[in-house]
PDB file of N, CA and C in Angstrom:
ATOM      1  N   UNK A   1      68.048  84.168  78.707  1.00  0.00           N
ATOM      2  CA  UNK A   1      69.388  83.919  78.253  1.00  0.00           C
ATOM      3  C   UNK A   1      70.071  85.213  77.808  1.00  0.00           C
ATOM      4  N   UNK A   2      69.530  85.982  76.840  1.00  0.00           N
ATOM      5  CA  UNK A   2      69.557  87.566  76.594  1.00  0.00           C
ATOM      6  C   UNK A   2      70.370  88.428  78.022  1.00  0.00           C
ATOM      7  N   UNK A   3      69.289  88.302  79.223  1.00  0.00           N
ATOM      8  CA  UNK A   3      69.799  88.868  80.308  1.00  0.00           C
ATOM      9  C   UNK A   3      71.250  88.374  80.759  1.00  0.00           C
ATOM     10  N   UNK A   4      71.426  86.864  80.832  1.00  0.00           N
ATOM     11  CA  UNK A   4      73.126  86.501  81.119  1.00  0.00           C
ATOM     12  C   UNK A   4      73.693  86.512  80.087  1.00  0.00           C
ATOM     13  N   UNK A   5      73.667  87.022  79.038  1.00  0.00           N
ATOM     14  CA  UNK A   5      74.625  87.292  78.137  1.00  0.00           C
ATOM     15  C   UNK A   5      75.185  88.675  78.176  1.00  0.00           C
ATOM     16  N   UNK A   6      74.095  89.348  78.625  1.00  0.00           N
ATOM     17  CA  UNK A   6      74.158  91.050  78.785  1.00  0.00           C
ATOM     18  C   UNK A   6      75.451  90.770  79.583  1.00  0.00           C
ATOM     19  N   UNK A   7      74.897  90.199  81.071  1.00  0.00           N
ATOM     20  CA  UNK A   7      75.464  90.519  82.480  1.00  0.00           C
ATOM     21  C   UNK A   7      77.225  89.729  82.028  1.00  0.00           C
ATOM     22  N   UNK A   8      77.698  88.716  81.197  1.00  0.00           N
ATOM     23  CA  UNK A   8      78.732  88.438  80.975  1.00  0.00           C
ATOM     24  C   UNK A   8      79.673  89.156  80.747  1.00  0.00           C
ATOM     25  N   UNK A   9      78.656  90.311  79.229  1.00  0.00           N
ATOM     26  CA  UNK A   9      79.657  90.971  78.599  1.00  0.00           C
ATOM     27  C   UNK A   9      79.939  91.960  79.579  1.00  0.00           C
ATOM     28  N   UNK A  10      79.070  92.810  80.366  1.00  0.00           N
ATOM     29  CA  UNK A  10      79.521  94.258  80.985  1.00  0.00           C
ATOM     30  C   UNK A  10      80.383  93.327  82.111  1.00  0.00           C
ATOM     31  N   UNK A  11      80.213  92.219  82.521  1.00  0.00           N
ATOM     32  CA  UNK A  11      81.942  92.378  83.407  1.00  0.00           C
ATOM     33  C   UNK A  11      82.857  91.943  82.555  1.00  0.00           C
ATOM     34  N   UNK A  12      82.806  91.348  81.861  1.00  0.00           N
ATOM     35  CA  UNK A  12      84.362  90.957  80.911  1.00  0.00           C
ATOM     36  C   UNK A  12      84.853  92.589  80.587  1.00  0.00           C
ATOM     37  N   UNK A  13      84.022  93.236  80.425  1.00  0.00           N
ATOM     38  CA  UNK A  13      84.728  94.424  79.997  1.00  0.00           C
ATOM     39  C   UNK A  13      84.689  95.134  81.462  1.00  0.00           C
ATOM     40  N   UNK A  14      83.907  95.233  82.178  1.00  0.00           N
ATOM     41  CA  UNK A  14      84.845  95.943  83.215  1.00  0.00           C
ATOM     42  C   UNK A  14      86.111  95.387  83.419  1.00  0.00           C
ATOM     43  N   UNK A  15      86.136  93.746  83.324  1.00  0.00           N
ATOM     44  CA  UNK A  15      87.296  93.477  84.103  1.00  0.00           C
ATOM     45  C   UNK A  15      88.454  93.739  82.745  1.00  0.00           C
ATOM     46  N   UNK A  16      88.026  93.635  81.818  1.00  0.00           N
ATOM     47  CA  UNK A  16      89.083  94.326  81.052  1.00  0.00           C
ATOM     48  C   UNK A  16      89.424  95.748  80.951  1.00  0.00           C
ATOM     49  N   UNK A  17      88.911  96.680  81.542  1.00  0.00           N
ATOM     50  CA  UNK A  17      89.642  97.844  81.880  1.00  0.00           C
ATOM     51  C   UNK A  17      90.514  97.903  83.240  1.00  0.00           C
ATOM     52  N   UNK A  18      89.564  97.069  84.482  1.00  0.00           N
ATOM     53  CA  UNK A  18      90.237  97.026  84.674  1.00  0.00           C
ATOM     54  C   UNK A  18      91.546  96.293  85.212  1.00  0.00           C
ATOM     55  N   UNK A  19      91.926  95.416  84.514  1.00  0.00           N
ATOM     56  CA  UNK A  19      93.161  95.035  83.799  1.00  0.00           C
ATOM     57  C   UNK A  19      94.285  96.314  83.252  1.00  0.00           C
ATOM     58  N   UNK A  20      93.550  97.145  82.692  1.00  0.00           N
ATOM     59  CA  UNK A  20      94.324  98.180  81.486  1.00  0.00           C
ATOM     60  C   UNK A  20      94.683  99.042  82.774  1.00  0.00           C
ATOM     61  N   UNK A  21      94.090  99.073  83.651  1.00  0.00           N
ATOM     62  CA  UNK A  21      94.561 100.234  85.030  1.00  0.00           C
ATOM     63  C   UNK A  21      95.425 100.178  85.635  1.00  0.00           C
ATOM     64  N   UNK A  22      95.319  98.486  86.090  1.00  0.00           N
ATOM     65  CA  UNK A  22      96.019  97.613  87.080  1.00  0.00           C
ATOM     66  C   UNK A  22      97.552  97.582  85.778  1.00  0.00           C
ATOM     67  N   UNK A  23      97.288  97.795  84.862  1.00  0.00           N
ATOM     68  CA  UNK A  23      98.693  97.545  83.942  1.00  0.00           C
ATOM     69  C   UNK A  23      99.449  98.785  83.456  1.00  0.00           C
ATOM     70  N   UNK A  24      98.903 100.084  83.777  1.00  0.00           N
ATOM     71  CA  UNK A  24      99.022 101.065  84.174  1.00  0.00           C
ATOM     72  C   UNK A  24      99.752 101.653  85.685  1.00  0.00           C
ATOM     73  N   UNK A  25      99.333 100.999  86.305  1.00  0.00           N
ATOM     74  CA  UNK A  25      99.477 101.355  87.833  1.00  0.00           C
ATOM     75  C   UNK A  25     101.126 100.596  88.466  1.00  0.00           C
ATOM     76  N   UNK A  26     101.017  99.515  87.766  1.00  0.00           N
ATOM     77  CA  UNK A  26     102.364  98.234  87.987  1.00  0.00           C
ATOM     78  C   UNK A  26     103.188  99.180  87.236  1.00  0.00           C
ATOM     79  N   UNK A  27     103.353  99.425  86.116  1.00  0.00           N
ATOM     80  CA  UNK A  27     104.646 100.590  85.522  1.00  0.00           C
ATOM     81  C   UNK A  27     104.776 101.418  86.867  1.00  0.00           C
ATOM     82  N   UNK A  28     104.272 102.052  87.388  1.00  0.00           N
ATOM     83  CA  UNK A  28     104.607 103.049  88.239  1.00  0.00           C
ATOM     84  C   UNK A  28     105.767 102.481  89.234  1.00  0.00           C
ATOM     85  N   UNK A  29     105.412 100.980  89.925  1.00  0.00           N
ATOM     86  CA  UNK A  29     106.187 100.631  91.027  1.00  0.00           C
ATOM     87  C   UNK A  29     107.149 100.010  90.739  1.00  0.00           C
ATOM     88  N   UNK A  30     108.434 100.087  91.698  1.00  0.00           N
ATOM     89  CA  UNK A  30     109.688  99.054  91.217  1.00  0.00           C
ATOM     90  C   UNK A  30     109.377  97.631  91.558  1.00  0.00           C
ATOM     91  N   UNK A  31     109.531  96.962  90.652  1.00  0.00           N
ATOM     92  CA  UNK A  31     109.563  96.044  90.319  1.00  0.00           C
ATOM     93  C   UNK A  31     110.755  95.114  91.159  1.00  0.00           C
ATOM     94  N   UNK A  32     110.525  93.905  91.770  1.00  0.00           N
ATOM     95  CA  UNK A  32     112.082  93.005  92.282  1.00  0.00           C
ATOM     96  C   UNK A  32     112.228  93.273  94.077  1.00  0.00           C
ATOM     97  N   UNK A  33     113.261  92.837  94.514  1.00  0.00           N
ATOM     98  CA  UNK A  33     113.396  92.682  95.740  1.00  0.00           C
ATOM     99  C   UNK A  33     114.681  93.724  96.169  1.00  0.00           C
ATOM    100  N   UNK A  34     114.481  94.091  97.171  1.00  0.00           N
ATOM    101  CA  UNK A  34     115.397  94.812  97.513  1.00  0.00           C
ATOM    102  C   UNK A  34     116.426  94.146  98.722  1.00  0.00           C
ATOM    103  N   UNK A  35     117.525  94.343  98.408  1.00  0.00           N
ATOM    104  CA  UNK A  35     118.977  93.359  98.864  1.00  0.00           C
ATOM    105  C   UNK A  35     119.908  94.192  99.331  1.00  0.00           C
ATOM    106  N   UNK A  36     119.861  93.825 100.321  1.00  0.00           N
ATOM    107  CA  UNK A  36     120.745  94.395 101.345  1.00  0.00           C
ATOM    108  C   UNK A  36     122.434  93.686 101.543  1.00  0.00           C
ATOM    109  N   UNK A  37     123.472  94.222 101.289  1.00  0.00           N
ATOM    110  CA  UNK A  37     124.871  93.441 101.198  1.00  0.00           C
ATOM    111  C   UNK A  37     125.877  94.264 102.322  1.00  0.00           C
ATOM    112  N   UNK A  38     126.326  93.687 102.836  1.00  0.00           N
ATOM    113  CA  UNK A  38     127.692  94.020 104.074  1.00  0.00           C
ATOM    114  C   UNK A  38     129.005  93.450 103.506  1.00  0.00           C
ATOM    115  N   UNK A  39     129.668  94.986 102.570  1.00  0.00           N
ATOM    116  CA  UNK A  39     131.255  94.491 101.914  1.00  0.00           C
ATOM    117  C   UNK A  39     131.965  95.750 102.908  1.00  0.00           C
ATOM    118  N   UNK A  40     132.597  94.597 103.624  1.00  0.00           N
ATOM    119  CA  UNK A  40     134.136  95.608 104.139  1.00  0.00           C
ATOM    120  C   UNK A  40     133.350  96.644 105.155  1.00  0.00           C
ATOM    121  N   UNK A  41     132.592  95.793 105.787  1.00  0.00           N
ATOM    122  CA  UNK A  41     131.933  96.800 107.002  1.00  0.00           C
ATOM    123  C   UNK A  41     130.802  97.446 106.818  1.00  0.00           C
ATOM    124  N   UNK A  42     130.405  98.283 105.473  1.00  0.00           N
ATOM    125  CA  UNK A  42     129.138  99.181 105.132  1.00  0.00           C
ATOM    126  C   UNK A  42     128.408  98.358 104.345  1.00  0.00           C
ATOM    127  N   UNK A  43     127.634  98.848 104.761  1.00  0.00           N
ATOM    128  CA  UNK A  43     125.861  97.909 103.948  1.00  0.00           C
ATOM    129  C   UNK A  43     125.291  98.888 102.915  1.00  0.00           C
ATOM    130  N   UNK A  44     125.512  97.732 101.738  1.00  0.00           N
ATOM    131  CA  UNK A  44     124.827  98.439 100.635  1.00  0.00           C
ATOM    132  C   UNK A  44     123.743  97.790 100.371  1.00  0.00           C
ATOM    133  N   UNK A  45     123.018  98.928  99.334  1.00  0.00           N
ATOM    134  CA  UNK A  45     121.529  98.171  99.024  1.00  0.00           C
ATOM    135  C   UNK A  45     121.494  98.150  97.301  1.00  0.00           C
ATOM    136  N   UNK A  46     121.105  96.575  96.865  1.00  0.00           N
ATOM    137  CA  UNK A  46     120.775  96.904  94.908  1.00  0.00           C
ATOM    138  C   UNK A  46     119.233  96.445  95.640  1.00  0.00           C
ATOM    139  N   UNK A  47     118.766  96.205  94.128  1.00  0.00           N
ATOM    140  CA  UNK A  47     117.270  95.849  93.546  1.00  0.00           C
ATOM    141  C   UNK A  47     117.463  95.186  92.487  1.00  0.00           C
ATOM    142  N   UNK A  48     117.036  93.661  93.014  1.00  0.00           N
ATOM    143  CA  UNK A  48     117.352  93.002  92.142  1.00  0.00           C
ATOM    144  C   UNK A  48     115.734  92.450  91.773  1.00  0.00           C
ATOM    145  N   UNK A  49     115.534  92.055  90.156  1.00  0.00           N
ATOM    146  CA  UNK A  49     114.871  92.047  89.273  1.00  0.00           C
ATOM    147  C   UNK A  49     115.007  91.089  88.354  1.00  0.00           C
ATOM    148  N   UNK A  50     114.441  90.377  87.534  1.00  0.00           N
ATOM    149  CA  UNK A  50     114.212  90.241  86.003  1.00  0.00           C
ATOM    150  C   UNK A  50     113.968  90.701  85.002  1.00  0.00           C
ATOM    151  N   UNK A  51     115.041  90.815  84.012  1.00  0.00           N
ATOM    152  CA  UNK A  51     114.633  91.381  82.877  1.00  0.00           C
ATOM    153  C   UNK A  51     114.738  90.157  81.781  1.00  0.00           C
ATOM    154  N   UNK A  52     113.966  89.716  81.446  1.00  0.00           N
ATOM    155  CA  UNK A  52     113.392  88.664  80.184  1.00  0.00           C
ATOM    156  C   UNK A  52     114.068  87.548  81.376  1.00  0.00           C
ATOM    157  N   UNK A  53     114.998  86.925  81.138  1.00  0.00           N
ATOM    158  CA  UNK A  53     115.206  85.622  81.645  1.00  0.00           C
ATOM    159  C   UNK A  53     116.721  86.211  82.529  1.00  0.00           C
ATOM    160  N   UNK A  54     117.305  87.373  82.199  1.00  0.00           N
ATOM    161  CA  UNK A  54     118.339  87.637  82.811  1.00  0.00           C
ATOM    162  C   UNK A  54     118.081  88.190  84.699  1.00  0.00           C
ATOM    163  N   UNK A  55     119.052  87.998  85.575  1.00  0.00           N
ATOM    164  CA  UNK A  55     118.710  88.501  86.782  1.00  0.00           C
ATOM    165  C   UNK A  55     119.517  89.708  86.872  1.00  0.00           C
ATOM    166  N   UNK A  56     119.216  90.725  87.733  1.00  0.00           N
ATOM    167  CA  UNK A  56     119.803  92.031  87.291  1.00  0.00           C
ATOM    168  C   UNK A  56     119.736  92.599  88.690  1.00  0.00           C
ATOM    169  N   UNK A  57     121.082  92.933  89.123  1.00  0.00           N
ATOM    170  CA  UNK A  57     121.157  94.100  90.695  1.00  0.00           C
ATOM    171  C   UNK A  57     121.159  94.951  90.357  1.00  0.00           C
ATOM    172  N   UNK A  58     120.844  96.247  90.238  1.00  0.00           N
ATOM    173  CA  UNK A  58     120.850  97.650  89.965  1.00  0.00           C
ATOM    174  C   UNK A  58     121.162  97.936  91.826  1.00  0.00           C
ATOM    175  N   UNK A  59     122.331  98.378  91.544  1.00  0.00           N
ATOM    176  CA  UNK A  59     122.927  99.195  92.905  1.00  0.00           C
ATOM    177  C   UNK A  59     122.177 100.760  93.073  1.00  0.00           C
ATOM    178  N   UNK A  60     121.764 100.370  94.298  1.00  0.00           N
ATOM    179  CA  UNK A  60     121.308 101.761  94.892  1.00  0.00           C
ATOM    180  C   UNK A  60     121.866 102.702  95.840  1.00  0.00           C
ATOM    181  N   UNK A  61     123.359 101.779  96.545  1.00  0.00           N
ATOM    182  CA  UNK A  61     124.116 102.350  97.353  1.00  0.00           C
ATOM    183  C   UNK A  61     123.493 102.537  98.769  1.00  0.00           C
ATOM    184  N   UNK A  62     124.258 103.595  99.721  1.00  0.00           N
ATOM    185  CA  UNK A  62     123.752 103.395 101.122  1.00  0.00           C
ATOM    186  C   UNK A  62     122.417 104.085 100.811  1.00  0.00           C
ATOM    187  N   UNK A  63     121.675 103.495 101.652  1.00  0.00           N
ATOM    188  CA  UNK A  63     120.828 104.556 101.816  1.00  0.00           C
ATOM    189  C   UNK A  63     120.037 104.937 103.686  1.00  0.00           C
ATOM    190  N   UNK A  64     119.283 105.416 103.720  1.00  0.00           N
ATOM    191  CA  UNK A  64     118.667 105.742 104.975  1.00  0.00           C
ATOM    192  C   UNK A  64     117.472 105.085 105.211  1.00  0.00           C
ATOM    193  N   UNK A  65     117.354 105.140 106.425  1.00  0.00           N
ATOM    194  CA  UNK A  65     116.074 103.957 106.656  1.00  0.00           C
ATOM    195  C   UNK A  65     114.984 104.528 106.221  1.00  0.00           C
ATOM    196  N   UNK A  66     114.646 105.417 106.302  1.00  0.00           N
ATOM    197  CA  UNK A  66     113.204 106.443 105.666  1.00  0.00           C
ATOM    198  C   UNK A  66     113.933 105.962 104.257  1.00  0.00           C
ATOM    199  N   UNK A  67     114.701 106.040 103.578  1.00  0.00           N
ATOM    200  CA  UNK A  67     114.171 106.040 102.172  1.00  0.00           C
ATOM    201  C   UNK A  67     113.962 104.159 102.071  1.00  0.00           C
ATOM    202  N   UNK A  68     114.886 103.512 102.814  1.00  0.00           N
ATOM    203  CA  UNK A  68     114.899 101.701 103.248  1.00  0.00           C
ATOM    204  C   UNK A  68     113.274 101.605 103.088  1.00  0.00           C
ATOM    205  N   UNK A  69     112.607 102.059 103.962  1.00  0.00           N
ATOM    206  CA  UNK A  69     111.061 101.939 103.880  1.00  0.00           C
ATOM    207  C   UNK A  69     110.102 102.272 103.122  1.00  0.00           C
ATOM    208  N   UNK A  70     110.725 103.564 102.316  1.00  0.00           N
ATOM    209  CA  UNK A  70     109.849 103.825 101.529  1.00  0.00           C
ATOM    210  C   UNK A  70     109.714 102.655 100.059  1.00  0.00           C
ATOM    211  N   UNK A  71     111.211 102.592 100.028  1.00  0.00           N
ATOM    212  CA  UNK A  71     111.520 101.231  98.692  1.00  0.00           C
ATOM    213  C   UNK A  71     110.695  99.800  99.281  1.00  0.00           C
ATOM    214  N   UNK A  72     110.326  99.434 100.623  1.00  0.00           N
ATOM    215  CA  UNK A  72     110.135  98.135 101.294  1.00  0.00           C
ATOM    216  C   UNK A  72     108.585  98.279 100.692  1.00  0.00           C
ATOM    217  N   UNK A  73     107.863  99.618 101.276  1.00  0.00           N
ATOM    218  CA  UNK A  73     106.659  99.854 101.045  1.00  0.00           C
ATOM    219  C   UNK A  73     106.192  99.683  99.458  1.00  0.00           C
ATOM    220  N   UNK A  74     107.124  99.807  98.924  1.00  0.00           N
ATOM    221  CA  UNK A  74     106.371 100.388  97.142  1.00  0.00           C
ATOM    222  C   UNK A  74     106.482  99.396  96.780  1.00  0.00           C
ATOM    223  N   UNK A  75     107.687  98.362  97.216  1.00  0.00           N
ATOM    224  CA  UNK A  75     107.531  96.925  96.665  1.00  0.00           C
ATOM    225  C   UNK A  75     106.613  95.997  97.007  1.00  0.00           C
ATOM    226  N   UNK A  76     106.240  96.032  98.361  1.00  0.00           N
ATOM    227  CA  UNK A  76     104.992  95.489  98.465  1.00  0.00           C
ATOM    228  C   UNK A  76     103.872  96.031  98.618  1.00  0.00           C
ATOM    229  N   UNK A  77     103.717  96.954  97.834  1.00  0.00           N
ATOM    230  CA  UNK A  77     102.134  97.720  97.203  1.00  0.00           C
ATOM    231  C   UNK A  77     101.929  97.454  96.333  1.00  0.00           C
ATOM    232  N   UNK A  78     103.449  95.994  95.362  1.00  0.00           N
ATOM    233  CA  UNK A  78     103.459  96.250  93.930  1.00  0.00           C
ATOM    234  C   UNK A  78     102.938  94.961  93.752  1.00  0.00           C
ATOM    235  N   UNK A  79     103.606  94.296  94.929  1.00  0.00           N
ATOM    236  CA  UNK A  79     103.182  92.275  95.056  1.00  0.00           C
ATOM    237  C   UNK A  79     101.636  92.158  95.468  1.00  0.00           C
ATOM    238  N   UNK A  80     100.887  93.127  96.066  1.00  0.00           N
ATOM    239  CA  UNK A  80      99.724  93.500  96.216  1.00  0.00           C
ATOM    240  C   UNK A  80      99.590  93.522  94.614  1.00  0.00           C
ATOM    241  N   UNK A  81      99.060  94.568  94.641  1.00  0.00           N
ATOM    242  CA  UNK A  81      98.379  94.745  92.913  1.00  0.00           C
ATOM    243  C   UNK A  81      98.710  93.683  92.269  1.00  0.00           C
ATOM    244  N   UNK A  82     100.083  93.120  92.232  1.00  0.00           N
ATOM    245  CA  UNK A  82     100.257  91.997  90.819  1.00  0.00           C
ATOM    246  C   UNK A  82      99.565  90.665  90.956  1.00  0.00           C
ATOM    247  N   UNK A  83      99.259  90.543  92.765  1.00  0.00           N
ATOM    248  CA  UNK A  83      98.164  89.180  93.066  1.00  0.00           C
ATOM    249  C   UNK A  83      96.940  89.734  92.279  1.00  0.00           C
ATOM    250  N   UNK A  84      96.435  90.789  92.719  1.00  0.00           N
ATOM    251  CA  UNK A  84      95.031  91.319  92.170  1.00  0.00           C
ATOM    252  C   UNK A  84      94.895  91.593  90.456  1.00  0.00           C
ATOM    253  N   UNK A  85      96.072  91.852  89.561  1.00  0.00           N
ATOM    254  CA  UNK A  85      96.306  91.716  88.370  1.00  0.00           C
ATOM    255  C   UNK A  85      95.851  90.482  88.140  1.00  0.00           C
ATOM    256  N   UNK A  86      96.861  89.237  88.952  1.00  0.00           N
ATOM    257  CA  UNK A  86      97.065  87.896  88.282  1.00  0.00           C
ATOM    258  C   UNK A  86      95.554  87.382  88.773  1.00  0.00           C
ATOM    259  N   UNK A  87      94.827  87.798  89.287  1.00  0.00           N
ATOM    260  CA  UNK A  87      92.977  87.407  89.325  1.00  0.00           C
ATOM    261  C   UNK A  87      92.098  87.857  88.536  1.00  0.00           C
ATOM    262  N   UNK A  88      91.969  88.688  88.270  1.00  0.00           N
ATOM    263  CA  UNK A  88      91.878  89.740  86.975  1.00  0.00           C
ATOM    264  C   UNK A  88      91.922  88.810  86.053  1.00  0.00           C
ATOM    265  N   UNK A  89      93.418  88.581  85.370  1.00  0.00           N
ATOM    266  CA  UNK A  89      93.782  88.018  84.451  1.00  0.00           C
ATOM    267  C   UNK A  89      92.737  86.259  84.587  1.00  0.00           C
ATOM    268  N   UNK A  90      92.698  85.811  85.401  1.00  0.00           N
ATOM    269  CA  UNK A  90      92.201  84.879  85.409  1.00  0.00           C
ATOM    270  C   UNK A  90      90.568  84.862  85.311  1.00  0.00           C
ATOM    271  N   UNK A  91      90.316  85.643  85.926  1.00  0.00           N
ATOM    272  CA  UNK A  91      88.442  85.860  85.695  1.00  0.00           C
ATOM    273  C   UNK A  91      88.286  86.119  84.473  1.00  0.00           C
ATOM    274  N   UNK A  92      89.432  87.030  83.677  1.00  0.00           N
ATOM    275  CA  UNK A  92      88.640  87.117  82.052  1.00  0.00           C
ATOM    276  C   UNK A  92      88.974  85.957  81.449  1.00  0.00           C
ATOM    277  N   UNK A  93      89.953  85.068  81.763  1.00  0.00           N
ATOM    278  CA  UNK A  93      89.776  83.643  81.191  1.00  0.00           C
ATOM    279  C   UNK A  93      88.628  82.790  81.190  1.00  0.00           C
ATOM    280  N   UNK A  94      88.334  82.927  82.378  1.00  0.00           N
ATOM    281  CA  UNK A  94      87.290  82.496  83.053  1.00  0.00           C
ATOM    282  C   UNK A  94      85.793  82.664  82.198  1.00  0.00           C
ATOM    283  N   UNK A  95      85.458  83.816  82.239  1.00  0.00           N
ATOM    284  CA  UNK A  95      84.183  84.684  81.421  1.00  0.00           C
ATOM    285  C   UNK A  95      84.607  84.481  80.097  1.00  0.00           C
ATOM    286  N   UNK A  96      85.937  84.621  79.611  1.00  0.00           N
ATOM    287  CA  UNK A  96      85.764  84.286  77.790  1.00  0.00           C
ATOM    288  C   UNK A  96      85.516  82.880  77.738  1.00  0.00           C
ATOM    289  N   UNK A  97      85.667  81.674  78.518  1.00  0.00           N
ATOM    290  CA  UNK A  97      85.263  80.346  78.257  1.00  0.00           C
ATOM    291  C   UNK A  97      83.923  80.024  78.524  1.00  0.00           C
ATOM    292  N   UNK A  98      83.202  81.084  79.161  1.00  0.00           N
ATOM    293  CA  UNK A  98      81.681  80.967  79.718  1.00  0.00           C
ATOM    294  C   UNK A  98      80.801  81.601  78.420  1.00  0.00           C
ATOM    295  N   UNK A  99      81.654  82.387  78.206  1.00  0.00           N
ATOM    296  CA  UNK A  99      80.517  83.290  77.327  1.00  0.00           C
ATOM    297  C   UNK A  99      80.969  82.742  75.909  1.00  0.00           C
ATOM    298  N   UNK A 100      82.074  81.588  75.087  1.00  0.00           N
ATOM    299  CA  UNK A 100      82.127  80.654  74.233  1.00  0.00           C
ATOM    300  C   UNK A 100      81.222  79.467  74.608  1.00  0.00           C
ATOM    301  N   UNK A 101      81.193  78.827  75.714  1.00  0.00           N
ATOM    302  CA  UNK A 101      80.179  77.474  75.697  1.00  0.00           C
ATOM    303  C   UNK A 101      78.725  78.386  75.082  1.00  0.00           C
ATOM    304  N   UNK A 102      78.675  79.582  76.067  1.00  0.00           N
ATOM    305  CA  UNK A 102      76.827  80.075  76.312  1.00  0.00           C
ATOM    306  C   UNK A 102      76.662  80.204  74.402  1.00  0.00           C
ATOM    307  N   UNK A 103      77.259  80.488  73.214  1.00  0.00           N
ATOM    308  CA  UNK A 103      77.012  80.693  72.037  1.00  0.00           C
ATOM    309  C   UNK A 103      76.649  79.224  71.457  1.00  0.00           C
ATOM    310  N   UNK A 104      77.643  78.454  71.689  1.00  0.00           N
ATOM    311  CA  UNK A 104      77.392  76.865  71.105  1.00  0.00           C
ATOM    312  C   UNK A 104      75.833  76.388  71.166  1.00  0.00           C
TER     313      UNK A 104
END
């Protein structure tokens, strides 16, 4: 029993670092969808987001397809990681309810 108690704690804490990485790493990327609008002929681009419960366009203006892609790319490098966050988050739920029964 000793031995699966060991083996509980060293992944709850790996997976709680890394958590702290993965929550680290998400600051880096923009956050929201990027929106493309056609006023009066030219196509503009915002990034639109949530902030607390509000929805928010932050205008980015024209831009070029190299930079179009580079924003397409970072946003979904970001929906990547935040699936792998939101598993994370769930396995240490997971292991703190395993390793509360294993004490009882």
């Amino acid at each position: 029993m000793e031995v699966l108690n060991g083996i509980l704690k060293e992944e709850l804490s790996r997976l709680i670092n890394l958590q702290k990485n993965d929550e680290d790493k998400l600051k880096k990327f923009l956050k929201g969808s990027l929106i493309k609008k056609e006023i009066k002929g030219h196509i503009y681009y915002y990034l639109n987001y949530r902030d607390n419960k509000k929805n928010i366009f932050k205008y980015l203006g024209k831009l070029d397809k190299n930079k179009i892609s580079r924003l397409e790319d970072s946003i979904q490098e970001r929906r990547k990681l935040q699936k792998l966050y939101n598993q994370v988050k769930r396995n240490i739920i997971k292991l703190e309810k395993i390793s509360r029964e294993k004490k009882k």
